[in-house]
N, C-alpha and C. Protein backbone atom coordinates (compact mmCIF):
# COMPACT_ATOMS: atom_id res chain seq x y z
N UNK A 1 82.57 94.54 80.90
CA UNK A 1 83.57 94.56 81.95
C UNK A 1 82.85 94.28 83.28
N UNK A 2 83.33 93.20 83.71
CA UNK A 2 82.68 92.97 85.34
C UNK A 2 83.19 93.87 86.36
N UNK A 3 82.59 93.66 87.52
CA UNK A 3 82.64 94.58 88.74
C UNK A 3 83.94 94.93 89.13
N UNK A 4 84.97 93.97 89.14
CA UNK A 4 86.57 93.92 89.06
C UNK A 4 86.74 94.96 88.63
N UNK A 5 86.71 94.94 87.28
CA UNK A 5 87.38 95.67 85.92
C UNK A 5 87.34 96.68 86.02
N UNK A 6 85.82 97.46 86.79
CA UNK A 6 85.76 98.83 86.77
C UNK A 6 86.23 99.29 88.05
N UNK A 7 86.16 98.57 88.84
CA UNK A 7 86.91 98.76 90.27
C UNK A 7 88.39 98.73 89.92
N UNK A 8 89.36 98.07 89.18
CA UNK A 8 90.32 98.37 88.57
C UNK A 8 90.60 99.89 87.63
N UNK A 9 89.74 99.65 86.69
CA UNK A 9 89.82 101.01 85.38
C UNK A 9 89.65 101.98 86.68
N UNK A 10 88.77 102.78 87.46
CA UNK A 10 88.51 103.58 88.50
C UNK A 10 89.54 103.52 89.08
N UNK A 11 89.95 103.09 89.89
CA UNK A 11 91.45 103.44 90.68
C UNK A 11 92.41 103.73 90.18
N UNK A 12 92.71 103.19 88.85
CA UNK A 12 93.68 103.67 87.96
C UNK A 12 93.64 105.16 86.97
N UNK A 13 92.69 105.20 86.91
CA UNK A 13 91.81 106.26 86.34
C UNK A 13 92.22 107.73 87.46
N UNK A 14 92.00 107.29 88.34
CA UNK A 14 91.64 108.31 89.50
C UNK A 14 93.26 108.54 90.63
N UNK A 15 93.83 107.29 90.84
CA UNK A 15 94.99 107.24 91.60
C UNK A 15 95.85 106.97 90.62
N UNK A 16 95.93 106.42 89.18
CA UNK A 16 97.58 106.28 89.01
C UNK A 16 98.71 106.15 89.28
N UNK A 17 98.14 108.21 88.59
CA UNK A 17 99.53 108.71 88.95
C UNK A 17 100.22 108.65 90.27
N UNK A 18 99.78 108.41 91.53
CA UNK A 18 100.32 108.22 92.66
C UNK A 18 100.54 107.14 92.80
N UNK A 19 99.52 105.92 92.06
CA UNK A 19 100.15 104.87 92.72
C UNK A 19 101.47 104.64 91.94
N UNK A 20 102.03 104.98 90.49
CA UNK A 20 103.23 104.95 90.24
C UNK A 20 103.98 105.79 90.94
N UNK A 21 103.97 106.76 91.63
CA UNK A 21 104.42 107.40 92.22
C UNK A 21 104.95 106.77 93.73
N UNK A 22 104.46 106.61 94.21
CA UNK A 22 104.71 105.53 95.24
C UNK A 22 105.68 104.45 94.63
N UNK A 23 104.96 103.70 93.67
CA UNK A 23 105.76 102.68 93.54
C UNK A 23 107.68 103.08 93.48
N UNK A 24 107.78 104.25 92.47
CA UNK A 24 109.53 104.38 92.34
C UNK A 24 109.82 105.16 93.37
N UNK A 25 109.14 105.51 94.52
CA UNK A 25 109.75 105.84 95.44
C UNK A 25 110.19 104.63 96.32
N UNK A 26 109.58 103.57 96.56
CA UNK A 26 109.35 102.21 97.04
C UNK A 26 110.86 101.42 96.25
N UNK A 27 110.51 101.55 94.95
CA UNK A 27 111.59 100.46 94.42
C UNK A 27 112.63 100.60 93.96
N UNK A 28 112.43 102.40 93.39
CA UNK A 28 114.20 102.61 92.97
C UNK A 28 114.34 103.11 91.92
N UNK A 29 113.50 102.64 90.32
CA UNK A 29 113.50 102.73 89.34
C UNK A 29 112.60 102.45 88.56
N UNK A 30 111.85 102.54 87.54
CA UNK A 30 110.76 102.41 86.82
C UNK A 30 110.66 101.23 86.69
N UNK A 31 111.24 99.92 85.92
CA UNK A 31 111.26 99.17 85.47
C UNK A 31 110.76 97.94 87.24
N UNK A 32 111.43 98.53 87.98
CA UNK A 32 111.20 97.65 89.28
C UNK A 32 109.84 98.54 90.29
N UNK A 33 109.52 99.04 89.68
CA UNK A 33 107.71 100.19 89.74
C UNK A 33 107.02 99.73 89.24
N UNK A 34 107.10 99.27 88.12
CA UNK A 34 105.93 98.84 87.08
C UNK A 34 105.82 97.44 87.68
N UNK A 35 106.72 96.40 87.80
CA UNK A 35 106.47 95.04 88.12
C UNK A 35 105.64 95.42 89.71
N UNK A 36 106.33 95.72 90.70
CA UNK A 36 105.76 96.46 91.64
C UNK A 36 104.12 96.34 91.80
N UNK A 37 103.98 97.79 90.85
CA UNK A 37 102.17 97.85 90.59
C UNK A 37 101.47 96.86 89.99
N UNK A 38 102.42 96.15 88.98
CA UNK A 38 101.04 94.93 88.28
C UNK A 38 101.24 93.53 89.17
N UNK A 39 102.02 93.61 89.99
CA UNK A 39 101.87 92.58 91.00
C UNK A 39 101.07 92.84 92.37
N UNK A 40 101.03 93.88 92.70
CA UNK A 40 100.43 94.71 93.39
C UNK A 40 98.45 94.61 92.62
N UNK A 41 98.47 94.96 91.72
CA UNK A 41 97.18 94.98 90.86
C UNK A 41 96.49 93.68 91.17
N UNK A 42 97.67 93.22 90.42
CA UNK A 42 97.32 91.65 90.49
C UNK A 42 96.34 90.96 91.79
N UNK A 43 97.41 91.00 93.07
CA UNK A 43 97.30 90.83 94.37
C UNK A 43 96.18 91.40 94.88
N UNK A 44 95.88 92.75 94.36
CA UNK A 44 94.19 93.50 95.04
C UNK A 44 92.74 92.85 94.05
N UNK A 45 93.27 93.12 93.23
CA UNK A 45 92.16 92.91 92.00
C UNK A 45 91.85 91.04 92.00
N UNK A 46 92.49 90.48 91.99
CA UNK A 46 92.16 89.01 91.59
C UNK A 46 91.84 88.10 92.72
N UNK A 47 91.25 88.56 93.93
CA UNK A 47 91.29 87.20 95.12
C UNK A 47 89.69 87.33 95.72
N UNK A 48 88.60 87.77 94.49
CA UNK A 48 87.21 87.84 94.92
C UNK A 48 86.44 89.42 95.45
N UNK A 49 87.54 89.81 96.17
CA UNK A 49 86.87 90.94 97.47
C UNK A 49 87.65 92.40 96.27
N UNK A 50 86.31 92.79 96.15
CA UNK A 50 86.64 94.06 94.78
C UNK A 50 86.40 95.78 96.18
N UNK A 51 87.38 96.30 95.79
CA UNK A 51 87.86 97.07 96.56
C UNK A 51 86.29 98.33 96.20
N UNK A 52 85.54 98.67 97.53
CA UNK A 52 84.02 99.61 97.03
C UNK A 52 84.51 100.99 96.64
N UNK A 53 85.55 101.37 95.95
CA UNK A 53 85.82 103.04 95.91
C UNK A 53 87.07 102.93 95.07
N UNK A 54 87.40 103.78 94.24
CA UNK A 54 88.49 103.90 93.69
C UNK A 54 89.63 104.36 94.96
N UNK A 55 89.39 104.80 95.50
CA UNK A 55 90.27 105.31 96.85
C UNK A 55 90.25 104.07 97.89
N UNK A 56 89.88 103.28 97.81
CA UNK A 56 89.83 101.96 98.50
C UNK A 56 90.71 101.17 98.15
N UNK A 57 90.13 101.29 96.24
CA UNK A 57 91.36 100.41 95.71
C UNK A 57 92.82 100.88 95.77
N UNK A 58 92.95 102.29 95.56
CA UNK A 58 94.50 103.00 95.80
C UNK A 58 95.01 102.67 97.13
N UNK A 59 94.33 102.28 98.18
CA UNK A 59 94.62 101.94 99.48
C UNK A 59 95.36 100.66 99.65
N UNK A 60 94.41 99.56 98.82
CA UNK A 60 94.30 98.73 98.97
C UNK A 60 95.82 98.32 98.18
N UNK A 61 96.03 98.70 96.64
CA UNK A 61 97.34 97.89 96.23
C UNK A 61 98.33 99.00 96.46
N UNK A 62 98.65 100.15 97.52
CA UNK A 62 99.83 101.10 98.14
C UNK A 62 100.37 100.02 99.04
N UNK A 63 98.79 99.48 99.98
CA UNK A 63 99.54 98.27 101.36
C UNK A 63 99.99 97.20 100.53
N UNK A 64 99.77 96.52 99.65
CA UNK A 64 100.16 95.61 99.20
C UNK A 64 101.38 95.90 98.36
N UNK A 65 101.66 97.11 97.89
CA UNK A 65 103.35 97.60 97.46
C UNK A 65 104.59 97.17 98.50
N UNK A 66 103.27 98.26 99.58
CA UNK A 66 104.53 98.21 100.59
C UNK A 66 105.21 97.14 101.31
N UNK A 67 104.19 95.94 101.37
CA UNK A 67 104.13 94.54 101.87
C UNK A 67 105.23 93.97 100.32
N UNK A 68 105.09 93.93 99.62
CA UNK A 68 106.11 93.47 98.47
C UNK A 68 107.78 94.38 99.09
N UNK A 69 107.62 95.38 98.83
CA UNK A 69 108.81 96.25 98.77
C UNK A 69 109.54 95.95 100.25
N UNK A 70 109.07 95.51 100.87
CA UNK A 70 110.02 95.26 101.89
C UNK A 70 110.22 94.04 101.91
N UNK A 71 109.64 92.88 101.17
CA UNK A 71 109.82 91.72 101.26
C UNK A 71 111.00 91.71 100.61
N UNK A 72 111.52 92.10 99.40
CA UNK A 72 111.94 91.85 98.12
C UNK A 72 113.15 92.23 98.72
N UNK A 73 114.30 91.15 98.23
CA UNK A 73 115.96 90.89 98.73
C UNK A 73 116.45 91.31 97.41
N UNK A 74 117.61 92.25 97.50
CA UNK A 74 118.27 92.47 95.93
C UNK A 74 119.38 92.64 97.07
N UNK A 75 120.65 92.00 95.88
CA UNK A 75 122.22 92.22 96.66
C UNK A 75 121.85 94.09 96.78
N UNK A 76 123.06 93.97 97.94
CA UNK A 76 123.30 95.63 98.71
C UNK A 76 123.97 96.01 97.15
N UNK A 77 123.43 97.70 97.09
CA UNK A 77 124.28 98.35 96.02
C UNK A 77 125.75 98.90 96.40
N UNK A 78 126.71 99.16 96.18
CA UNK A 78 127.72 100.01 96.88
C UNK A 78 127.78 101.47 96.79
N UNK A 79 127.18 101.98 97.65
CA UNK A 79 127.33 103.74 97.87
C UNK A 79 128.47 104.34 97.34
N UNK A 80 127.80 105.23 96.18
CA UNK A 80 128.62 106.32 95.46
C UNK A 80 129.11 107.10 96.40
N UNK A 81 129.87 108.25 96.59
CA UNK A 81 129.86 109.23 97.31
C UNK A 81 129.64 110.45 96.32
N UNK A 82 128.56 111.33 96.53
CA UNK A 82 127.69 112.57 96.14
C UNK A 82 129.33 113.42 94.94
N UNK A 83 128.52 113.60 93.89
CA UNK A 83 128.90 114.67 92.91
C UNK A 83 128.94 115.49 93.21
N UNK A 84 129.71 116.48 93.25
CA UNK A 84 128.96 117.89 93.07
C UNK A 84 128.68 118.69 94.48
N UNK A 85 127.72 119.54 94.18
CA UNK A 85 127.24 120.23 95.13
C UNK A 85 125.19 119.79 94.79
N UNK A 86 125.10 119.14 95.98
CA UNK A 86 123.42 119.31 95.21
C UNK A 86 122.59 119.86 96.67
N UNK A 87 121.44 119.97 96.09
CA UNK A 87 120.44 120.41 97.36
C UNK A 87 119.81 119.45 97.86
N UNK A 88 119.17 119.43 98.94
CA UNK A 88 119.41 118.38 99.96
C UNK A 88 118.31 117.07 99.72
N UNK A 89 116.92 117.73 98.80
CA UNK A 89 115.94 116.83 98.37
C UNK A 89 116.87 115.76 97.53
N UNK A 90 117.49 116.31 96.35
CA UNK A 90 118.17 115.20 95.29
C UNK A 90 119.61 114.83 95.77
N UNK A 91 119.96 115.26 97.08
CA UNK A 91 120.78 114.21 98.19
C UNK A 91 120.05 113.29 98.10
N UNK A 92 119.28 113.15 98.67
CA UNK A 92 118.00 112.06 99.57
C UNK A 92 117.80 111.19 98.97
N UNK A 93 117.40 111.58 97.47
CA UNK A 93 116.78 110.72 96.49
C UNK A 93 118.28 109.88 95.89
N UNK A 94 119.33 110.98 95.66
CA UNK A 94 120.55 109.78 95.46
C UNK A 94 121.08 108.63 96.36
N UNK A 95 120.96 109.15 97.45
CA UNK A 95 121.34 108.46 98.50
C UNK A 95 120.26 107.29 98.41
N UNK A 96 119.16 107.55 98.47
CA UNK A 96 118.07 106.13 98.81
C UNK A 96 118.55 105.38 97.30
N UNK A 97 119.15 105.63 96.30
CA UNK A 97 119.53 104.74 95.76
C UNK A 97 120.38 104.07 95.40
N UNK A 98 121.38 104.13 96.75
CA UNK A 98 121.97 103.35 96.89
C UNK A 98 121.45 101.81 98.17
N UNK A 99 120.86 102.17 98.81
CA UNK A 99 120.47 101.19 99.29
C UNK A 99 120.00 100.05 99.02
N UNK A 100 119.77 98.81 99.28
CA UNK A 100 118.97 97.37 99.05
C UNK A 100 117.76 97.46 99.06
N UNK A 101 116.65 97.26 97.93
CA UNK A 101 115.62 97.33 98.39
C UNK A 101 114.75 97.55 99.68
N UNK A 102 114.72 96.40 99.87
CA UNK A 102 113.91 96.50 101.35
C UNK A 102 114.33 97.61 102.41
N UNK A 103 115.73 98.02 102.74
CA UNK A 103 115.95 99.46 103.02
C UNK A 103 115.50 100.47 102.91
N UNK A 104 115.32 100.55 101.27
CA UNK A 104 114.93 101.52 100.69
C UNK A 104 113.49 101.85 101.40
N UNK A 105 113.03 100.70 100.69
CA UNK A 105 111.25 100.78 100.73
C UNK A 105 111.07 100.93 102.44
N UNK A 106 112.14 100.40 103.32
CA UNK A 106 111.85 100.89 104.82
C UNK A 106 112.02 102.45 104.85
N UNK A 107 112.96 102.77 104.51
CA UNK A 107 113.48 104.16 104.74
C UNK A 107 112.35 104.91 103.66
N UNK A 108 111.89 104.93 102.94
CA UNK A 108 110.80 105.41 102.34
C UNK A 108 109.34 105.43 103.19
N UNK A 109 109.26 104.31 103.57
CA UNK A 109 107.65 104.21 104.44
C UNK A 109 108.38 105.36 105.72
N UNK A 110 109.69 105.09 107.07
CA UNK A 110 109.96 106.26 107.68
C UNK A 110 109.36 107.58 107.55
N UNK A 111 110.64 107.96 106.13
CA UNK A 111 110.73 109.89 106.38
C UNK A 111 109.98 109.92 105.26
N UNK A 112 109.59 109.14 103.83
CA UNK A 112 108.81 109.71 102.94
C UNK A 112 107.13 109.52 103.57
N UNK A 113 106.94 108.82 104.35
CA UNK A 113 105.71 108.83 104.73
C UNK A 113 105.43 109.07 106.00
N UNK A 114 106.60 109.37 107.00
CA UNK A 114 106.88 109.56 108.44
C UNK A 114 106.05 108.56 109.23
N UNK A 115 106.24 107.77 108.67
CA UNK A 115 105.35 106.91 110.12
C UNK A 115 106.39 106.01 110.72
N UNK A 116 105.89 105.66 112.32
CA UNK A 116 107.00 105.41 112.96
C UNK A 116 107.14 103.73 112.69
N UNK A 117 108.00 103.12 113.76
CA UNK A 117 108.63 101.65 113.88
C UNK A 117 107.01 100.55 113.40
N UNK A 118 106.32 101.32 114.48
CA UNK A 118 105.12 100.35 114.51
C UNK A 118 103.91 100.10 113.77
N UNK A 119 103.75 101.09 112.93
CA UNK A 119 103.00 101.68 111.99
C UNK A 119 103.65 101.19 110.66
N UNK A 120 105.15 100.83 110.35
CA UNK A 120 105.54 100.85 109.33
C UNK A 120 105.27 98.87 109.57
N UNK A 121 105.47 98.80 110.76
CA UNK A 121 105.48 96.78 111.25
C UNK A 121 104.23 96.46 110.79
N UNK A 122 103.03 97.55 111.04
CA UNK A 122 102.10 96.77 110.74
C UNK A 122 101.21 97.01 109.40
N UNK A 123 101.82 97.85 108.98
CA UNK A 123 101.67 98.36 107.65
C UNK A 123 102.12 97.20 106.72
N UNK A 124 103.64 96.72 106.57
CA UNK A 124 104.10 96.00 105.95
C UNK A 124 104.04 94.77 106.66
N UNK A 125 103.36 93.90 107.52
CA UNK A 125 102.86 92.83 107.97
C UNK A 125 104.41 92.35 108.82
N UNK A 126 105.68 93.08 109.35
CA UNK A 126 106.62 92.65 109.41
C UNK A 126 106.67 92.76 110.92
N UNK A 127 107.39 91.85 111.50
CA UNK A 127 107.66 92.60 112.91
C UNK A 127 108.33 93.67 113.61
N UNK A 128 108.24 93.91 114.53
CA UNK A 128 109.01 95.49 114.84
C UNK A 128 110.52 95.36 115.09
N UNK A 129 110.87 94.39 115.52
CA UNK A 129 112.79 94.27 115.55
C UNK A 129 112.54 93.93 114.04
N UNK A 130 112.36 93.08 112.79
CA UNK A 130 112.64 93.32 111.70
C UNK A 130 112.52 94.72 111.03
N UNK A 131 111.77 95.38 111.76
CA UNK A 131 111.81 97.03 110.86
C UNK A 131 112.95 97.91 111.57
N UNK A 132 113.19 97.39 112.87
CA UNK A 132 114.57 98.07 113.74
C UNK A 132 115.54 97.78 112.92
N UNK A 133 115.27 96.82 112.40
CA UNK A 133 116.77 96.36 111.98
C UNK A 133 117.23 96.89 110.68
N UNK A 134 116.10 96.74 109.47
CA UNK A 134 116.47 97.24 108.59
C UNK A 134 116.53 98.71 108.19
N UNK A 135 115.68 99.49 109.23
CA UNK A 135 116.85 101.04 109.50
C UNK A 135 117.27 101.38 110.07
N UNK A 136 117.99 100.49 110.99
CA UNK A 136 119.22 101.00 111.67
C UNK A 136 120.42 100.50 110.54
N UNK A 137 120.28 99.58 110.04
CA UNK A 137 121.21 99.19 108.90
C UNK A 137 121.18 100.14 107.44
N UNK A 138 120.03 100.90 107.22
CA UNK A 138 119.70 101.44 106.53
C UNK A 138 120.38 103.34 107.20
N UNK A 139 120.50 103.67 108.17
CA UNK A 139 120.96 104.56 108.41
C UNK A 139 122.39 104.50 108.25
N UNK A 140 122.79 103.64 108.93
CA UNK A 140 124.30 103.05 108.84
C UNK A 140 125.03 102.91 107.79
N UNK A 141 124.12 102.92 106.61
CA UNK A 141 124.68 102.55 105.22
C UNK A 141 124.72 104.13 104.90
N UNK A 142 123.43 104.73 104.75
CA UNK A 142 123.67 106.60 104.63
C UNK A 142 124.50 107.13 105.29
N UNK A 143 124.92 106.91 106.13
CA UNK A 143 125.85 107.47 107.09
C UNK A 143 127.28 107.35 106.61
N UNK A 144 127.85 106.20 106.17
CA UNK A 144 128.72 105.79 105.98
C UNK A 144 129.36 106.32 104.23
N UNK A 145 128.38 106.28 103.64
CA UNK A 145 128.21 107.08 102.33
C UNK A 145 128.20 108.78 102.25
N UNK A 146 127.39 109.17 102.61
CA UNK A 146 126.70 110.65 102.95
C UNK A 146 126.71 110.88 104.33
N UNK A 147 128.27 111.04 105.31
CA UNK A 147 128.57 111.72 106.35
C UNK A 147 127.27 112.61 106.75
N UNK A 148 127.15 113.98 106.30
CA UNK A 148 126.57 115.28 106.30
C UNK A 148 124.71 115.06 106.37
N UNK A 149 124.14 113.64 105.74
CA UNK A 149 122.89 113.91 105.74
C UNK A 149 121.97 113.99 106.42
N UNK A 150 122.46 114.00 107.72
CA UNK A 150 121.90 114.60 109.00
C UNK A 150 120.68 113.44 109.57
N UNK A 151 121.00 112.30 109.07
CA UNK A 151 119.78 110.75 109.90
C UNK A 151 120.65 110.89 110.84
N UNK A 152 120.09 110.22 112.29
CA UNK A 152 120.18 109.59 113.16
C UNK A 152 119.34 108.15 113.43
N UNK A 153 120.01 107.01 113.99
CA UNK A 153 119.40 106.08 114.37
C UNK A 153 118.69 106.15 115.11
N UNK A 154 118.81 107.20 116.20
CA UNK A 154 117.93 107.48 117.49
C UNK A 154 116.21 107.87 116.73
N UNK A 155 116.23 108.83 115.52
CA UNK A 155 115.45 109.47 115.06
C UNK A 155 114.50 108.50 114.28
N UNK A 156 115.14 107.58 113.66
CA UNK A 156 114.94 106.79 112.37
C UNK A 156 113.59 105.69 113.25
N UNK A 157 114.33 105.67 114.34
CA UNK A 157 113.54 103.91 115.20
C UNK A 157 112.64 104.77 116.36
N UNK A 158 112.88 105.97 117.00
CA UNK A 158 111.89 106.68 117.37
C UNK A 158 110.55 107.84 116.99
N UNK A 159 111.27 108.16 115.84
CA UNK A 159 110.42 109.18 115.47
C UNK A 159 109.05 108.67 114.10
N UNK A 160 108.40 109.60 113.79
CA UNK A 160 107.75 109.08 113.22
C UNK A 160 105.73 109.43 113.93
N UNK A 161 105.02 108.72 112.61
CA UNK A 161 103.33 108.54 113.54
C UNK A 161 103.26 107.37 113.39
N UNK A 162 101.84 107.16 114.65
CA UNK A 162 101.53 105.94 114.81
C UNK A 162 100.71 105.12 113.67
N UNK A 163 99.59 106.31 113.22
CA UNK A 163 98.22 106.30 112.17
C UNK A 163 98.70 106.01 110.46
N UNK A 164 98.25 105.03 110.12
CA UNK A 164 98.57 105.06 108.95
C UNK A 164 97.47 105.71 108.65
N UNK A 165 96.47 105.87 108.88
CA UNK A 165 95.05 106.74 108.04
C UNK A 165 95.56 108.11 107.73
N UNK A 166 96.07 108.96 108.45
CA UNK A 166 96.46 110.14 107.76
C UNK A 166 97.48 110.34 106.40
N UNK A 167 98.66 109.15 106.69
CA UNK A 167 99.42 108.78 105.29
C UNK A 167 98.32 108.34 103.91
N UNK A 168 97.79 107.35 104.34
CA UNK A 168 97.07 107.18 103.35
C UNK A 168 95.85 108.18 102.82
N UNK A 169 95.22 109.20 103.70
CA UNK A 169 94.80 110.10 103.23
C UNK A 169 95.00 111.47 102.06
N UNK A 170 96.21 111.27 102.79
CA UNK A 170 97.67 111.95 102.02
C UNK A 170 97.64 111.73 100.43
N UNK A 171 97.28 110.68 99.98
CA UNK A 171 97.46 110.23 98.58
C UNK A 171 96.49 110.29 98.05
């Protein structure tokens, strides 16, 4: 196994489970996680420059998730309105699945990783009115679905950190 391979086996070995973890928070569902990570894999592992740390490499194909997951256009889903009585985590998680990808995966980098407008722009290589846009549209859609879940637009496009190093430490 060349230098790749174990720089691959090692990150996987060591991050996995998070980086699948990430991924279905990012995409929605397993099946759109898995393509996710082996395109993601793909994208870190195969272009020469072998990532020096298994934690380098987990770094390395999370930014390149997140750079996919917001790229990626799927028609809008149409918002259920909530079953039941639930508690407010598996609100969250129902609710983010109703959204359009790239929503999602915006509104995920936001409050699942709290980082703000500019941090998420340059995280996902996008510009900052394209990340305005897709959660303020992304609030608008929760809102409109899930009255009660307490987003604001004001919150969504202001709040947040600047540092992605502490998110990614995080994992």
């Amino acid at each position: 196994m060349g230098r790749w391979g174990r720089a691959l086996d090692g990150t996987m070995r060591e991050h996995g489970e998070a980086i699948f973890a990430h991924a279905r928070a990012l995409a929605g569902d397993d099946a759109a996680a898995t393509a996710l990570v082996e395109e993601a894999l793909v994208e870190t592992f195969s272009h020469g420059h072998v990532p020096e740390s298994p934690t380098a490499g987990m770094r390395a194909v999370m930014r390149t998730m997140r750079r996919a997951a917001v790229r990626a256009t799927a028609p809008p889903v149409p918002p259920a309105p909530p079953e039941g009585r639930a508690d407010a985590s598996s609100l969250a998680r129902e609710a983010l699945t109703t959204l359009p990808r790239r929503e999602r995966a915006l509104t995920v980098l936001r409050y699942g990783e709290g980082l703000a407008v500019e941090a998420i722009a340059e995280e996902a290589g996008l510009k900052e009115r394209d990340v305005r846009e897709g959660l303020t549209r992304a609030v608008r859609l929760l809102l409109s679905a899930y009255p009660g879940i307490g987003l604001t637009v004001e919150d969504a496009l202001e709040g947040g950190m600047l540092e992605t190093a502490s998110v990614e430490e995080a994992w």
